[in-house]
N, C-alpha and C. Protein backbone atom coordinates (compact mmCIF):
# COMPACT_ATOMS: atom_id res chain seq x y z
N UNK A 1 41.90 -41.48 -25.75
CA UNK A 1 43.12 -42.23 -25.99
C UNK A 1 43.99 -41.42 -26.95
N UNK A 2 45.24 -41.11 -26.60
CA UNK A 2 45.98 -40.47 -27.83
C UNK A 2 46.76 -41.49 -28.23
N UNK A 3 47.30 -40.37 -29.31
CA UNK A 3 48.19 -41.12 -30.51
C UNK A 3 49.39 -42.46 -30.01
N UNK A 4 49.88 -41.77 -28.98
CA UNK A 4 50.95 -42.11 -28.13
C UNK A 4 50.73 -43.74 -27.84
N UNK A 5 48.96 -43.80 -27.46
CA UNK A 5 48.78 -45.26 -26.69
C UNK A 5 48.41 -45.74 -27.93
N UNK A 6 47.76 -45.45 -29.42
CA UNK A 6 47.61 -46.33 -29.78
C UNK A 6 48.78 -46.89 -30.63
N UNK A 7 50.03 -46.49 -30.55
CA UNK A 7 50.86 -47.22 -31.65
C UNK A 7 51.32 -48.39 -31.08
N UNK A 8 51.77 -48.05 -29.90
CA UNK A 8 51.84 -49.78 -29.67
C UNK A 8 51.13 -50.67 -29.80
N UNK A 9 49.74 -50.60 -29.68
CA UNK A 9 48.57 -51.33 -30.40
C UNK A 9 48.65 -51.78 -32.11
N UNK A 10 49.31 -50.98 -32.56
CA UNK A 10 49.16 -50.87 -33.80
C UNK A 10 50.02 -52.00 -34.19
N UNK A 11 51.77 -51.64 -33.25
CA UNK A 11 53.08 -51.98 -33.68
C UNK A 11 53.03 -53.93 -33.71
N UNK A 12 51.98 -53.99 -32.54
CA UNK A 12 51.58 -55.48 -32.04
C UNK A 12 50.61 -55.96 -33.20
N UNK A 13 49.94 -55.59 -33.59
CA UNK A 13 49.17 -56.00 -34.25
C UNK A 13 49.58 -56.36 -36.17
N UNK A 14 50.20 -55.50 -36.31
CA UNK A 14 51.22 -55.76 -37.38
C UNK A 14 52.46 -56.77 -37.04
N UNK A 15 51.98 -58.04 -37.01
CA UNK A 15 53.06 -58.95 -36.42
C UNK A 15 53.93 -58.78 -37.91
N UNK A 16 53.58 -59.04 -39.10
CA UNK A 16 53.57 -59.35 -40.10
C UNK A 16 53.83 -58.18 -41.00
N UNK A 17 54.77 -57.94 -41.79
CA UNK A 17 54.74 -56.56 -42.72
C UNK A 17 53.70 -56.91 -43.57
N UNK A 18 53.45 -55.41 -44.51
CA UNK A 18 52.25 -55.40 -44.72
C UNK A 18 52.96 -56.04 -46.40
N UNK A 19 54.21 -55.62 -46.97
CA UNK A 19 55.05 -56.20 -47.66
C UNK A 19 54.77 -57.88 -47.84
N UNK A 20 55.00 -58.24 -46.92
CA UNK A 20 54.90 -59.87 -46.56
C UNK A 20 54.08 -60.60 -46.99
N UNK A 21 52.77 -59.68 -46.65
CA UNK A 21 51.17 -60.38 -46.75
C UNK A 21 50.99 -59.95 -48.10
N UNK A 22 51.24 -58.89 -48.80
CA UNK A 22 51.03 -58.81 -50.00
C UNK A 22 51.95 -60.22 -50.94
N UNK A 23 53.54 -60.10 -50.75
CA UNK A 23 53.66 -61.42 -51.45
C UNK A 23 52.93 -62.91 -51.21
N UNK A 24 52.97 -62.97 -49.83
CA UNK A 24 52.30 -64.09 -50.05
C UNK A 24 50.83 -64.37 -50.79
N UNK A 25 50.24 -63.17 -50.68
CA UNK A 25 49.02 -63.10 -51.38
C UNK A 25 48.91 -63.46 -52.54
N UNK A 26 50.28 -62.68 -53.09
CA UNK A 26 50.30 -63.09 -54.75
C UNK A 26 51.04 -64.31 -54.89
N UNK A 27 51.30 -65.59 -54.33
CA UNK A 27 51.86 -66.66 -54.20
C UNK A 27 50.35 -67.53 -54.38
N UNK A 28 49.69 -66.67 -53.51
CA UNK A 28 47.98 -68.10 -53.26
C UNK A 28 47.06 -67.71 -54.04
N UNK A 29 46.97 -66.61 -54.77
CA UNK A 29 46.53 -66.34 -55.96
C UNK A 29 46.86 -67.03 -56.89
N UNK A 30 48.38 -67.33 -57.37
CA UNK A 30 48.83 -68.15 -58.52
C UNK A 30 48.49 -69.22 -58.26
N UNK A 31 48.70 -69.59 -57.25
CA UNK A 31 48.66 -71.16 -57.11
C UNK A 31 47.15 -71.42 -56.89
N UNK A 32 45.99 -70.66 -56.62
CA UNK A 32 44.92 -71.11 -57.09
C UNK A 32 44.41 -70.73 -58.47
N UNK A 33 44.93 -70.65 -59.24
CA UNK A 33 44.62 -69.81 -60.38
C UNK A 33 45.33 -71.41 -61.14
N UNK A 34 46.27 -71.95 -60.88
CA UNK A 34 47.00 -72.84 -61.50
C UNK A 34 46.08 -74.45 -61.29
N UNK A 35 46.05 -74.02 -60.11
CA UNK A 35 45.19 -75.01 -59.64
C UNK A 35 43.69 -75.46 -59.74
N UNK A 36 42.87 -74.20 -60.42
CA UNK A 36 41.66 -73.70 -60.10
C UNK A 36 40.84 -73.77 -59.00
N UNK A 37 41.54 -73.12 -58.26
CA UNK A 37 40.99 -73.74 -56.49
C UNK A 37 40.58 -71.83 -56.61
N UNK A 38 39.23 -71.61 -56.22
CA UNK A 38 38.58 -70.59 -56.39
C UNK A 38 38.90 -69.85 -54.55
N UNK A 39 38.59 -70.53 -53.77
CA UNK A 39 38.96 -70.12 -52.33
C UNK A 39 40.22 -70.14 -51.95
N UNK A 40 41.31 -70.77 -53.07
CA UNK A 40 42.77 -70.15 -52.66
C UNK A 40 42.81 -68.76 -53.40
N UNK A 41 42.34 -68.97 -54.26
CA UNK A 41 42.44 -67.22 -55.52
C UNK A 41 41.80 -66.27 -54.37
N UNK A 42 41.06 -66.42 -53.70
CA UNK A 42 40.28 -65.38 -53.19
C UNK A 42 41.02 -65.10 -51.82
N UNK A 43 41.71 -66.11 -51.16
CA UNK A 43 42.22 -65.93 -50.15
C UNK A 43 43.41 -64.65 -50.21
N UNK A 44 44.32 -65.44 -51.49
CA UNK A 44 45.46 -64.85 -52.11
C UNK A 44 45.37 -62.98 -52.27
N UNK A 45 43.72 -62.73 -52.87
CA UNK A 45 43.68 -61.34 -53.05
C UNK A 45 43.46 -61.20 -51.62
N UNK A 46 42.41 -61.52 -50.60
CA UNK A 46 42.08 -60.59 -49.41
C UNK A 46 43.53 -60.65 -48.94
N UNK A 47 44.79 -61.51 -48.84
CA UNK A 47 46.14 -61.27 -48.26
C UNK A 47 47.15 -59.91 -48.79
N UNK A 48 46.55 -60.02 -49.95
CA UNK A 48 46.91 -58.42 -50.82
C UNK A 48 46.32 -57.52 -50.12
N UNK A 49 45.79 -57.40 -50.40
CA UNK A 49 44.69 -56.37 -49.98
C UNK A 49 44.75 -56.26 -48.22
N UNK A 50 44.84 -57.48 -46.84
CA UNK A 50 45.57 -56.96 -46.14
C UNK A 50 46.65 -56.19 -45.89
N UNK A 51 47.63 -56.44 -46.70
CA UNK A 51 49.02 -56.11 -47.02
C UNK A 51 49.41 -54.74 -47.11
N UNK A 52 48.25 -54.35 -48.18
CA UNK A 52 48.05 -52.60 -48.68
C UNK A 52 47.78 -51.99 -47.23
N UNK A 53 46.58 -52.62 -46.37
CA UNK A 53 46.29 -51.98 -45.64
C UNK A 53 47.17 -52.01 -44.78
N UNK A 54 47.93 -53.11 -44.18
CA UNK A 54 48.97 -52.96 -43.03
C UNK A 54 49.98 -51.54 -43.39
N UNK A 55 50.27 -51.89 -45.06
CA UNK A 55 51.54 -51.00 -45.34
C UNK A 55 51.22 -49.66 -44.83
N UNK A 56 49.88 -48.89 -45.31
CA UNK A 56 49.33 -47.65 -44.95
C UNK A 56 49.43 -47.27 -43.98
N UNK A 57 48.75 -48.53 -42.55
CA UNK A 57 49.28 -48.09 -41.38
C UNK A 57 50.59 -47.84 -40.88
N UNK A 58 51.65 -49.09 -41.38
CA UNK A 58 53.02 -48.75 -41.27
C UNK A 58 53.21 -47.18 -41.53
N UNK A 59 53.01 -46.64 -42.32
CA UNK A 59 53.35 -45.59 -43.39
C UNK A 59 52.54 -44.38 -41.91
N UNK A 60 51.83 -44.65 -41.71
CA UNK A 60 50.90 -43.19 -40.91
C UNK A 60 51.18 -43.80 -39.30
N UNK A 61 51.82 -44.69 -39.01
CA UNK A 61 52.58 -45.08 -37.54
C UNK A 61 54.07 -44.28 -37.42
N UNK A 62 54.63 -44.11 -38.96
CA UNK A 62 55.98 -44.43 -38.79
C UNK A 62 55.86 -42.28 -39.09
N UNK A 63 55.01 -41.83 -39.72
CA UNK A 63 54.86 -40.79 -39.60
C UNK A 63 54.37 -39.71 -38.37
N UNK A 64 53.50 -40.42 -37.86
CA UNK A 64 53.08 -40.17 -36.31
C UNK A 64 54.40 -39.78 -35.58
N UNK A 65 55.18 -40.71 -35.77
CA UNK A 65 56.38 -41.28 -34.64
C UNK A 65 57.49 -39.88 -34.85
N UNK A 66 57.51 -39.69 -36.19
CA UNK A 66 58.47 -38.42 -36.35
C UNK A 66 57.69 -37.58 -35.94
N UNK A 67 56.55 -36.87 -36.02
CA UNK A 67 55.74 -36.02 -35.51
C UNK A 67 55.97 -35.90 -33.99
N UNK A 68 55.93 -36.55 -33.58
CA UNK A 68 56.38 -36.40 -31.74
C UNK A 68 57.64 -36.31 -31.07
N UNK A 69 58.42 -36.72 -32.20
CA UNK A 69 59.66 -36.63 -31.77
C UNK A 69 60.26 -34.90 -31.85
């Protein structure tokens, strides 16, 4: 499979910026932290921490893309 087929895989799968998921992350963090709701705090970081990872891919999709051009 090359590069070519998997970005559209990629482009689909990132419905969501990776931007996005990081704020909201830090939204359900506070608010379980305020709340002491231990499985919103934890939710809040893995949404961070998605976030980072979407961004990276953004970042090595959007680099790919100039590479071929």
């Amino acid at each position: 499979m090359s590069l070519l087929n998997i970005v559209p895989i990629i482009e689909e799968y990132s419905l969501m910026s990776g931007t996005s998921d990081k704020i909201k992350g830090r939204v359900k963090e506070a608010v379980g932290v305020l709340t002491d709701d231990k499985r919103l705090k934890k939710e809040g970081k893995l949404d961070q921490a998605t976030g980072k990872i979407k961004k990276t891919v953004e970042r090595v999709v959007d680099k790919a893309k100039n590479a071929v051009k």
